[in-house]
C-alpha atoms as a PDB file:
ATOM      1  CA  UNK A   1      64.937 -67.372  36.254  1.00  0.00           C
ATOM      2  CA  UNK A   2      62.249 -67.910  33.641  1.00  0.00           C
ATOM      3  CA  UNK A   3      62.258 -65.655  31.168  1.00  0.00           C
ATOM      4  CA  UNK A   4      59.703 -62.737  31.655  1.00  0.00           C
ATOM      5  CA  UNK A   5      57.734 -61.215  28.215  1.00  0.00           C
ATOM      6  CA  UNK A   6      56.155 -57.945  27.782  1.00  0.00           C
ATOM      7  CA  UNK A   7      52.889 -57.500  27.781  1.00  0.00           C
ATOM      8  CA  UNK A   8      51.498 -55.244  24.988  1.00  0.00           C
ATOM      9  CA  UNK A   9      48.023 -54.865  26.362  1.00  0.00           C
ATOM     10  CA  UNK A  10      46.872 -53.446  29.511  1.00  0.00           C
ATOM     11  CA  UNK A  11      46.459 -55.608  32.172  1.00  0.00           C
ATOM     12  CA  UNK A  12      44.033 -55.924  35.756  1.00  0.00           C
ATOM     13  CA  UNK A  13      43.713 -52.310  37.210  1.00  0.00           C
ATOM     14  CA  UNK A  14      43.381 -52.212  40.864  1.00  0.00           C
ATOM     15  CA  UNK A  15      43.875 -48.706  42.105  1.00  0.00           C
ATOM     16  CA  UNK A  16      40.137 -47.162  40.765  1.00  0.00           C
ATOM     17  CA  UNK A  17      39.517 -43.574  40.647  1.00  0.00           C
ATOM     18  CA  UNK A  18      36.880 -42.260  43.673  1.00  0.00           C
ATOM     19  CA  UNK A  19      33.943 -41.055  42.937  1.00  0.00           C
ATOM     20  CA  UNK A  20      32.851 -37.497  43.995  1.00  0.00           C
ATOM     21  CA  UNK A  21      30.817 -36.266  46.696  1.00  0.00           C
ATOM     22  CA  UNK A  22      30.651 -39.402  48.848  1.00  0.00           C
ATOM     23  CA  UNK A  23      32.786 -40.090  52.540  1.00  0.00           C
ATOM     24  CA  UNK A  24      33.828 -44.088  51.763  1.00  0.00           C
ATOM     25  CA  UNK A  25      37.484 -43.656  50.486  1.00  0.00           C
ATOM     26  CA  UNK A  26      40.674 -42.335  51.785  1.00  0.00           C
ATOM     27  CA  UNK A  27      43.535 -41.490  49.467  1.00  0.00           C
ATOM     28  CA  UNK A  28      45.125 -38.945  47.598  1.00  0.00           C
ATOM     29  CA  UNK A  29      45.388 -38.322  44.011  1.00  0.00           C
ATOM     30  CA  UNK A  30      49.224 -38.598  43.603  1.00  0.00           C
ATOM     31  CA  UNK A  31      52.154 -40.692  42.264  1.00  0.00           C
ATOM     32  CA  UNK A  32      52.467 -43.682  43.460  1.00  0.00           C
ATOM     33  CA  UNK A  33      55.598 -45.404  43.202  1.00  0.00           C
ATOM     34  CA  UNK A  34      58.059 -43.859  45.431  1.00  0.00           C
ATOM     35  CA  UNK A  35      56.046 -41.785  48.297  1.00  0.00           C
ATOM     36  CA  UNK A  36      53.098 -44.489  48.540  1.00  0.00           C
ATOM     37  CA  UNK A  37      50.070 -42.404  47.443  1.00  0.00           C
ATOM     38  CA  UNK A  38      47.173 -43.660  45.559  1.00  0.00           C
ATOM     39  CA  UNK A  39      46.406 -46.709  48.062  1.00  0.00           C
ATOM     40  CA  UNK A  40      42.100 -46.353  48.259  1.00  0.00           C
ATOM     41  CA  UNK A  41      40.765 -48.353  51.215  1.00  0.00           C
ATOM     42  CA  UNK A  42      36.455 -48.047  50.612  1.00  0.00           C
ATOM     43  CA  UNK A  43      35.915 -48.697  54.408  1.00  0.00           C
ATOM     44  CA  UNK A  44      35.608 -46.549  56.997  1.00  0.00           C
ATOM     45  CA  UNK A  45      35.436 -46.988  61.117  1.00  0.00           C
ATOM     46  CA  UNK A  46      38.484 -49.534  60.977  1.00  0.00           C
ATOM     47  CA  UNK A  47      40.400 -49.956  63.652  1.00  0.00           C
ATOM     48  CA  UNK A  48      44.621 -50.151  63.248  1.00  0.00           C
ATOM     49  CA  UNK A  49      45.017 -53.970  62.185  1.00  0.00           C
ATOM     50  CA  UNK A  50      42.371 -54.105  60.019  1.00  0.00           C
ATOM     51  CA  UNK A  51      43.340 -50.586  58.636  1.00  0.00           C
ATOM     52  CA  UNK A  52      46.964 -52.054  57.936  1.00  0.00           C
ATOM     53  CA  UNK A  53      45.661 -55.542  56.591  1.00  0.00           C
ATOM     54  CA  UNK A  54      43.509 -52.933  54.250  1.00  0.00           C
ATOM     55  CA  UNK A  55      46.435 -51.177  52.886  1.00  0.00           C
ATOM     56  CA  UNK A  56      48.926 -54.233  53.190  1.00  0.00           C
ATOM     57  CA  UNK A  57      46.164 -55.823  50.504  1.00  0.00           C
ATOM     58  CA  UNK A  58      46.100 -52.228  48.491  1.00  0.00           C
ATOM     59  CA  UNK A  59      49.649 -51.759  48.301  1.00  0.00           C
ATOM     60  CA  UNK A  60      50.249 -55.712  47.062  1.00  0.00           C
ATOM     61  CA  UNK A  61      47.557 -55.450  44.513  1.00  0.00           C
ATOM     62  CA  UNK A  62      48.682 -52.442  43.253  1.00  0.00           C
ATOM     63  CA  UNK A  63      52.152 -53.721  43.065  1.00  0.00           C
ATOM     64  CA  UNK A  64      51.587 -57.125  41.375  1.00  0.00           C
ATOM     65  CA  UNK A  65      48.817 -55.351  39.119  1.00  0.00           C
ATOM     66  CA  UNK A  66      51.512 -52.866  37.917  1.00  0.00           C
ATOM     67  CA  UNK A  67      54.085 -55.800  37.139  1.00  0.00           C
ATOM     68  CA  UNK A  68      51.526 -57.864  35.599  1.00  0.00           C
ATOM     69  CA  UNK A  69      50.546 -55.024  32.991  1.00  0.00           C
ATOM     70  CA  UNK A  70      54.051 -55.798  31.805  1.00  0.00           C
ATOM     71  CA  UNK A  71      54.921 -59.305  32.227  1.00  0.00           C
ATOM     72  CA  UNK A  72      52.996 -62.275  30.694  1.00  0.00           C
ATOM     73  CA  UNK A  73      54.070 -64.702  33.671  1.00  0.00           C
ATOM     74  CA  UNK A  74      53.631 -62.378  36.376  1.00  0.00           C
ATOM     75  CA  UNK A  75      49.545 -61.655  34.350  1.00  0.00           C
ATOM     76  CA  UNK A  76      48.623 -65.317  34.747  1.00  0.00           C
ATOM     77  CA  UNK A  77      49.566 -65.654  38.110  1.00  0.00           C
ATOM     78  CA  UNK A  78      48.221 -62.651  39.259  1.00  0.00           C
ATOM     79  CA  UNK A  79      45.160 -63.078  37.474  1.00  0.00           C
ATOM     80  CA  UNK A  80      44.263 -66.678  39.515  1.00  0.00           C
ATOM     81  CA  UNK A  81      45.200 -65.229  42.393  1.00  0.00           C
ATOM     82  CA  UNK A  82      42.453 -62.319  41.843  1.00  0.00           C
ATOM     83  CA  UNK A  83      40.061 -65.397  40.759  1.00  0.00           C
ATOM     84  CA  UNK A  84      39.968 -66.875  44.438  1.00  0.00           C
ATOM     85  CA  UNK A  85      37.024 -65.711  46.692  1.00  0.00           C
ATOM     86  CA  UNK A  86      38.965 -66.089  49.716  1.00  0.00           C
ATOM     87  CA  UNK A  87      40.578 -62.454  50.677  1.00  0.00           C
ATOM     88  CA  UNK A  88      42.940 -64.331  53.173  1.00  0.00           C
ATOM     89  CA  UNK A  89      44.118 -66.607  50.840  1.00  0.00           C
ATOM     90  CA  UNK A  90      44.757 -63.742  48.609  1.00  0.00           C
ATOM     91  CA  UNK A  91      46.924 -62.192  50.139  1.00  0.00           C
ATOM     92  CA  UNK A  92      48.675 -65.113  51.557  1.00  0.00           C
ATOM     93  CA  UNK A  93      49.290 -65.819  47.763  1.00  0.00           C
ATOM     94  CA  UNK A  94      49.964 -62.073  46.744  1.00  0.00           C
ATOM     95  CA  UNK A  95      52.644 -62.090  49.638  1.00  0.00           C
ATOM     96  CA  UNK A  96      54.058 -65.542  48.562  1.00  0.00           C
ATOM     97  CA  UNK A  97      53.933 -64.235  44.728  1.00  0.00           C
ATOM     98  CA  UNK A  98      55.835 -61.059  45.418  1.00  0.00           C
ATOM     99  CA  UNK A  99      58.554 -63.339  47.589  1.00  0.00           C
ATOM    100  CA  UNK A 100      59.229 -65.357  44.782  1.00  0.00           C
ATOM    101  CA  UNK A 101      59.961 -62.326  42.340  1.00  0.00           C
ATOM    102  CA  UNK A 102      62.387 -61.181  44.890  1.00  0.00           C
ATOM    103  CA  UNK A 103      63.926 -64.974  45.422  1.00  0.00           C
ATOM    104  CA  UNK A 104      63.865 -65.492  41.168  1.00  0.00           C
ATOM    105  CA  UNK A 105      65.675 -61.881  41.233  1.00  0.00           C
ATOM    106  CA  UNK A 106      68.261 -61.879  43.889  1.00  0.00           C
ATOM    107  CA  UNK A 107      70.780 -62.609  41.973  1.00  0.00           C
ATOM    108  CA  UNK A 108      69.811 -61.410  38.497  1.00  0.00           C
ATOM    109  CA  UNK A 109      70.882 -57.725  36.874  1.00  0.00           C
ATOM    110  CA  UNK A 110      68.535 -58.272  33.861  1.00  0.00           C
ATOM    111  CA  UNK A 111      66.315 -55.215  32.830  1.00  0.00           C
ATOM    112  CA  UNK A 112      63.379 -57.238  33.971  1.00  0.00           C
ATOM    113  CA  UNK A 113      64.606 -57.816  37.358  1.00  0.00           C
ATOM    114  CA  UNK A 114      65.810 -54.201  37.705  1.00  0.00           C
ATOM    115  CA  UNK A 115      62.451 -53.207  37.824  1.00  0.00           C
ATOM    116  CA  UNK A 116      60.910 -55.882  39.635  1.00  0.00           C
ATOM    117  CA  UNK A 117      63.804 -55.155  42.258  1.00  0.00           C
ATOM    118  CA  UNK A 118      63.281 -51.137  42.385  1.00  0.00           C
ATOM    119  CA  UNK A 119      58.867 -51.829  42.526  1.00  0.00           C
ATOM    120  CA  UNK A 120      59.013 -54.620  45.662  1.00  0.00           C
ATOM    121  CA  UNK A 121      61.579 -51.672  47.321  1.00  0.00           C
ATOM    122  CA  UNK A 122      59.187 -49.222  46.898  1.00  0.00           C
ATOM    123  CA  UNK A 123      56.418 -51.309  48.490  1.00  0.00           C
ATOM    124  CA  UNK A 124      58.727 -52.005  50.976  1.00  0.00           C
ATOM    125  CA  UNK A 125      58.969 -48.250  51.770  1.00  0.00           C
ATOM    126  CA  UNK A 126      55.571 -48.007  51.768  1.00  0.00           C
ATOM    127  CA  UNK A 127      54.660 -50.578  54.009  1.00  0.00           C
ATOM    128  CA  UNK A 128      57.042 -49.113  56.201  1.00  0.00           C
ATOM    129  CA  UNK A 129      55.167 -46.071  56.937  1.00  0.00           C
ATOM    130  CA  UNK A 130      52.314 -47.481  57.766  1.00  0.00           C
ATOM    131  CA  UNK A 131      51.822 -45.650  61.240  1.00  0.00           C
ATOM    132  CA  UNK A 132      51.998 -42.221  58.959  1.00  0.00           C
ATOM    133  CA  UNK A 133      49.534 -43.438  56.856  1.00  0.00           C
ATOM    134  CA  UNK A 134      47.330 -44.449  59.969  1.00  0.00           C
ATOM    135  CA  UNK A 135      47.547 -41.210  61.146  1.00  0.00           C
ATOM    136  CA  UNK A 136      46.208 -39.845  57.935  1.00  0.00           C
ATOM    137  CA  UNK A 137      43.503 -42.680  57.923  1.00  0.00           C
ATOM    138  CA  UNK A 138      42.595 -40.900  61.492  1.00  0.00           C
ATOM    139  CA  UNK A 139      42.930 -37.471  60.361  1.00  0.00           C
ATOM    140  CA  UNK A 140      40.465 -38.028  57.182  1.00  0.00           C
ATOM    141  CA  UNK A 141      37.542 -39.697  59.874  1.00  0.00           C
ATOM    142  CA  UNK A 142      37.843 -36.744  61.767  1.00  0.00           C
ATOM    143  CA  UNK A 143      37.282 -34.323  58.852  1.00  0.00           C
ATOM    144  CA  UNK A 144      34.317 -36.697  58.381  1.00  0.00           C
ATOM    145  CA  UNK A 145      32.668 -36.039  61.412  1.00  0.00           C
ATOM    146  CA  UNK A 146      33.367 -32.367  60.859  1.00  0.00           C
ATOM    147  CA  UNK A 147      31.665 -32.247  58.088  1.00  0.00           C
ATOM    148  CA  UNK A 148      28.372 -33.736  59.623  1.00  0.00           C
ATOM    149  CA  UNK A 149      28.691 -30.567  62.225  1.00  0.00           C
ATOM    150  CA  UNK A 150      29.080 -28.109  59.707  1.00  0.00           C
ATOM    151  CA  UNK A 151      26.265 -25.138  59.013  1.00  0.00           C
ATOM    152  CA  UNK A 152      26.745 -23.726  55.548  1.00  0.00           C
ATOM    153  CA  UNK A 153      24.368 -21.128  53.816  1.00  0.00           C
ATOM    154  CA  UNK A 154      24.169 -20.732  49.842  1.00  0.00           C
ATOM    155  CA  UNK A 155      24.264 -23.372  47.514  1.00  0.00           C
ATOM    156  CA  UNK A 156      27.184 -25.423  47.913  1.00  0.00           C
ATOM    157  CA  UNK A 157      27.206 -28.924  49.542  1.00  0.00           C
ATOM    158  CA  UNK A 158      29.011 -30.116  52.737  1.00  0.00           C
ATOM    159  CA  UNK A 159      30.439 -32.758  50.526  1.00  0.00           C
ATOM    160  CA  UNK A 160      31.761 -30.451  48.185  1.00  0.00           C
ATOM    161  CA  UNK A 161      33.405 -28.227  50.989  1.00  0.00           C
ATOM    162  CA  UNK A 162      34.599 -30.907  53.288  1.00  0.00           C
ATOM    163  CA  UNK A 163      36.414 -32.763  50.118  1.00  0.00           C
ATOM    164  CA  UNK A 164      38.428 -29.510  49.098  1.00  0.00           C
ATOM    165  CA  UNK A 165      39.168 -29.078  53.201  1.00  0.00           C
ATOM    166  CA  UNK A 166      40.388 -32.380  53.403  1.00  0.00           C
ATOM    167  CA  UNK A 167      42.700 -32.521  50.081  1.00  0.00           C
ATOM    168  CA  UNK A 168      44.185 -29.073  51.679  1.00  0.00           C
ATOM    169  CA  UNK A 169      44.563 -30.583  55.303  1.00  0.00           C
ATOM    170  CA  UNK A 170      47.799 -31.439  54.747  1.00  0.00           C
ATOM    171  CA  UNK A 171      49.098 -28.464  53.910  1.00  0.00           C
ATOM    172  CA  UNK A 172      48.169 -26.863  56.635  1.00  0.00           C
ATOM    173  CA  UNK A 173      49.682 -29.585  59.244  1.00  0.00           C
ATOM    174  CA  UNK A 174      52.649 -29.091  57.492  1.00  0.00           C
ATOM    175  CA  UNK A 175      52.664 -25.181  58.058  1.00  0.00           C
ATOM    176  CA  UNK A 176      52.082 -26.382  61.908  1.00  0.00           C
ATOM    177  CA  UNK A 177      54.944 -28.728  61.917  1.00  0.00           C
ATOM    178  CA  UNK A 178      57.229 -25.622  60.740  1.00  0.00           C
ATOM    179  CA  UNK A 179      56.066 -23.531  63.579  1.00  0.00           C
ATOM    180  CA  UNK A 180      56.669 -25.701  65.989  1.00  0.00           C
ATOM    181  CA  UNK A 181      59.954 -24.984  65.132  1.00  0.00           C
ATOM    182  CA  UNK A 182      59.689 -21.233  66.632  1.00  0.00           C
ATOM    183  CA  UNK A 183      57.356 -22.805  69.123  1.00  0.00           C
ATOM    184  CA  UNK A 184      57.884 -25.591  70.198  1.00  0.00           C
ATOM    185  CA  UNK A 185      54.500 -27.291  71.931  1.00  0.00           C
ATOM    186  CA  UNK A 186      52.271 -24.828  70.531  1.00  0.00           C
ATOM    187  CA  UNK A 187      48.369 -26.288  70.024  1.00  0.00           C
ATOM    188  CA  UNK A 188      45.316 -25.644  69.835  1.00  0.00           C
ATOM    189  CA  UNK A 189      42.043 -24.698  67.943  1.00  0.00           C
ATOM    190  CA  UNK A 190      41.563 -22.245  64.887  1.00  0.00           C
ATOM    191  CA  UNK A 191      38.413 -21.195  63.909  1.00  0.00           C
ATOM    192  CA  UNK A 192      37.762 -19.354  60.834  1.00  0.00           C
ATOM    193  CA  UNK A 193      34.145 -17.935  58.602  1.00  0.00           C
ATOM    194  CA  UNK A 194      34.839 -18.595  55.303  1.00  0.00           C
ATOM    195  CA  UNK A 195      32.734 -16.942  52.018  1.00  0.00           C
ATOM    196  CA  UNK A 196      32.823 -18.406  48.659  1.00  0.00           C
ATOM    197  CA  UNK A 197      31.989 -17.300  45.824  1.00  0.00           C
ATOM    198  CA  UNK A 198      30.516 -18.841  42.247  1.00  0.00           C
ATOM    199  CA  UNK A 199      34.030 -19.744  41.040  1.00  0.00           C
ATOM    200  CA  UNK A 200      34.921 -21.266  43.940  1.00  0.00           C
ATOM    201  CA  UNK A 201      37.655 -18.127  44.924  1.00  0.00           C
ATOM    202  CA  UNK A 202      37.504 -17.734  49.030  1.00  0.00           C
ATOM    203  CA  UNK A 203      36.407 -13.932  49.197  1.00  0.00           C
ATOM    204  CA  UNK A 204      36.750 -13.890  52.942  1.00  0.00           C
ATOM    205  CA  UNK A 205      38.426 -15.784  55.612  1.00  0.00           C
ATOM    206  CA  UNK A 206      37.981 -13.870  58.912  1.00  0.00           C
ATOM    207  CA  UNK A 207      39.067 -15.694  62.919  1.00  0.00           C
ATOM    208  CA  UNK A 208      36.458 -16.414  64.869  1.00  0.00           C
ATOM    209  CA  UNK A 209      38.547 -17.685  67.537  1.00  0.00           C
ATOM    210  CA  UNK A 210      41.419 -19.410  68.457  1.00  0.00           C
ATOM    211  CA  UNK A 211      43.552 -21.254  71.358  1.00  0.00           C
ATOM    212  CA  UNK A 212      46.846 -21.509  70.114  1.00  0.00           C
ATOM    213  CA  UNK A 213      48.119 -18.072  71.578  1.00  0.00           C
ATOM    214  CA  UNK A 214      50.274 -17.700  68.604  1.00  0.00           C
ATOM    215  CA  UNK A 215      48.931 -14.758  66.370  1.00  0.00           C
ATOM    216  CA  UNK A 216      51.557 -15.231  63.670  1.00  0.00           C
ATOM    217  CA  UNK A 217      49.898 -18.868  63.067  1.00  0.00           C
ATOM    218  CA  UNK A 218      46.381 -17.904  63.350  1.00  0.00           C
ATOM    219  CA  UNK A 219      46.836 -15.315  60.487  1.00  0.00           C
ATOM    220  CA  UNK A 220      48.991 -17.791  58.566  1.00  0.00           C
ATOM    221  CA  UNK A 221      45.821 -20.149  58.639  1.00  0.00           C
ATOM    222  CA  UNK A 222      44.186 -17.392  57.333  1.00  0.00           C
ATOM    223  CA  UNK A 223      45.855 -16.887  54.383  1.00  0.00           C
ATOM    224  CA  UNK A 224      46.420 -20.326  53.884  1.00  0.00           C
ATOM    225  CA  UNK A 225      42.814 -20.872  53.121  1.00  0.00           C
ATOM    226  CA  UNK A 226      42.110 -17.955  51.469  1.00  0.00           C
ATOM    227  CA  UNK A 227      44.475 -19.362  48.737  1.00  0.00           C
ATOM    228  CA  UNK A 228      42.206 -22.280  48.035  1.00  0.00           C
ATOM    229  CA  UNK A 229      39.874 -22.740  45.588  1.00  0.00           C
ATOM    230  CA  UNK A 230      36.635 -24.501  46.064  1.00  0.00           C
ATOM    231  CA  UNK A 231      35.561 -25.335  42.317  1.00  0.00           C
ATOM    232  CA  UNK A 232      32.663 -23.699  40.232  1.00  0.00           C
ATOM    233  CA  UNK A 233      28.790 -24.065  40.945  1.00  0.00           C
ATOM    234  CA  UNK A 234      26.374 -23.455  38.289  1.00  0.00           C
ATOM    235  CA  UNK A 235      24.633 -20.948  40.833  1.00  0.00           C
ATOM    236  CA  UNK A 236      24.939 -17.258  39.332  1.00  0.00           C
ATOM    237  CA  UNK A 237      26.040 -15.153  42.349  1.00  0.00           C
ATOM    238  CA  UNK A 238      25.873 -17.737  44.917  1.00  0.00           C
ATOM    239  CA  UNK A 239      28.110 -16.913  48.112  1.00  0.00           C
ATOM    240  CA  UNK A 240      28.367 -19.786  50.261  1.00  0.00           C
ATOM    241  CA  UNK A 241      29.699 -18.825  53.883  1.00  0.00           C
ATOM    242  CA  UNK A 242      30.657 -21.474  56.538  1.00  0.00           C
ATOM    243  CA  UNK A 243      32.541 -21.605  60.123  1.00  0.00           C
ATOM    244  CA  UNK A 244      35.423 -24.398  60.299  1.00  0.00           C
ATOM    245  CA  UNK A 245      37.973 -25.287  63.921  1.00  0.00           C
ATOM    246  CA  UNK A 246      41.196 -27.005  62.795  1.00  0.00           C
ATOM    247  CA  UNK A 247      42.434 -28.708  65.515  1.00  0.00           C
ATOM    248  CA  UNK A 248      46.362 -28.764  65.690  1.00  0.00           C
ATOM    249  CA  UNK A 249      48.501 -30.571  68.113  1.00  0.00           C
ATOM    250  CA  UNK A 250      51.676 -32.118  68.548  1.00  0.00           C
ATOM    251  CA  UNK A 251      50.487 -35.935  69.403  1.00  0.00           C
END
C-alpha cells in the first residue's frame, strides 16, 4: 500500500452545524463515530430511497472527509471527487474510493490502516441501520406538522418549542419502549398543557387527555416533560403555555 502522511491542517468539513429556528434539517447533535449521529440531510418530504441515497451520501462524505483531514492521499482524492458537479458520480466515486481503502488495507496492520479499518466498520454499522434512522427521519416530519397545529400564548416561538420537543422525543419513546415491557401493546395518545416560564423551567405540565389506559405512563409523561428545559427569552415574566398529543404506538 502507498504510504499514507498526516495531514497537519484541517481538511474539507462536511457535517455543518444547523442553524436555529428553521424545519430543513434532521439530525442530532451527538458523536458520530460509533452510534451514527451527526448525519444532516437539508431536505424534507423524501420518500425512503431518496431518504437512504441522502444519508448513504452523508455518511460517505463524512467518512472520507474525516480520513482526509488526516491523510494527504486520501485529501487529494477526496477533494476531486467533491470538485465534480455530478452528485451521482459522486458517490459512485466516494463508494469506489472507500472500496479501495478497504482493498489497500485488507491485509495491512499498520497504524494507518487500523484506523481506516475501524472508520469504514463504523460506516458500515451505520449504514446498517438505516430503517432506524428512517423511522427517525419519519418521526421528525411528524413533529413538523405538529408544530404548524400548535396554539401557544406568550412570547415564545413555535420554532423554539417544537425544536426542544423534538431533541426530547426520543426520550420519551424510549420510556414507551420500557413499558411495553409491563404492557405489552399498550398505545395511544397523551395530551398535556404545558407553562413556561422566562428561563425556560416547565412550571406546569397538567393531562388533558389521554388513550393509552395506562395511568402509570400518562403521569410518567408528565414528569418527563416537566424535567425539560426550554432555554431563556429576553421577555421579563413571560409565561408561555401550550397543549401538545404524543402519539405512541408499537408499529
Amino acid at each position: 500500500m502507498k504510504q499514507l502522511t498526516k495531514v497537519l491542517v484541517v481538511g474539507v468539513v462536511v457535517a455543518c452545524s444547523v442553524w436555529a429556528g428553521e424545519w430543513k434539517y434532521i439530525g442530532r447533535d451527538w458523536q458520530w463515530w460509533g452510534n451514527c449521529r451527526n448525519i444532516y440531510i437539508y431536505k424534507t418530504n423524501l420518500n425512503r430511497q431518496q431518504f437512504e441515497w441522502e444519508y448513504k451520501n452523508s455518511a460517505l462524505s463524512k467518512l472520507l472527509g474525516d480520513l482526509s483531514d488526516d491523510y494527504i492521499d486520501i485529501n487529494r482524492d477526496f477533494a476531486a471527487i467533491r470538485r465534480l458537479s455530478n452528485e451521482q458520480t459522486q458517490m459512485t466515486q466516494m463508494e469506489q474510493l472507500k472500496q479501495k481503502l478497504a482493498n489497500n488495507c485488507a491485509n495491512s496492520n499498520s497504524p494507518q490502516c487500523a484506523e481506516i479499518k475501524e472508520k469504514i466498520a463504523d460506516y458500515n454499522k451505520c449504514m446498517a441501520k438505516i430503517s432506524s434512522e428512517w423511522e427517525s427521519y419519519n418521526s421528525f416530519n411528524s413533529v413538523k406538522e405538529a408544530a404548524e397545529a400548535v396554539e401557544t400564548t406568550g412570547g415564545r416561538s413555535k420554532s423554539s418549542i417544537m425544536r426542544v420537543v423534538h431533541q426530547n422525543t426520543t426520550g420519551l419513546n424510549y420510556t414507551y419502549n420500557q413499558r411495553l415491557g409491563n404492557n405489552p401493546g399498550m398505545s395511544g395518545r397523551v395530551k398535556v398543557k404545558l407553562a413556561i416560564d422566562e428561563f425556560g423551567k416547565v412550571i406546569s405540565c397538567q393531562l388533558v387527555s389521554s388513550t393509552t389506559k395506562d395511568n402509570t405512563f400518562d403521569q410518567t409523561v408528565i414528569e418527563k416533560v416537566k424535567a425539560w428545559n426550554f432555554g431563556r427569552i429576553d421577555v421579563p415574566n413571560d409565561v408561555t403555555e401550550f397543549e401538545y398529543e404524543f402519539v405512541f404506538s408499537p408499529n
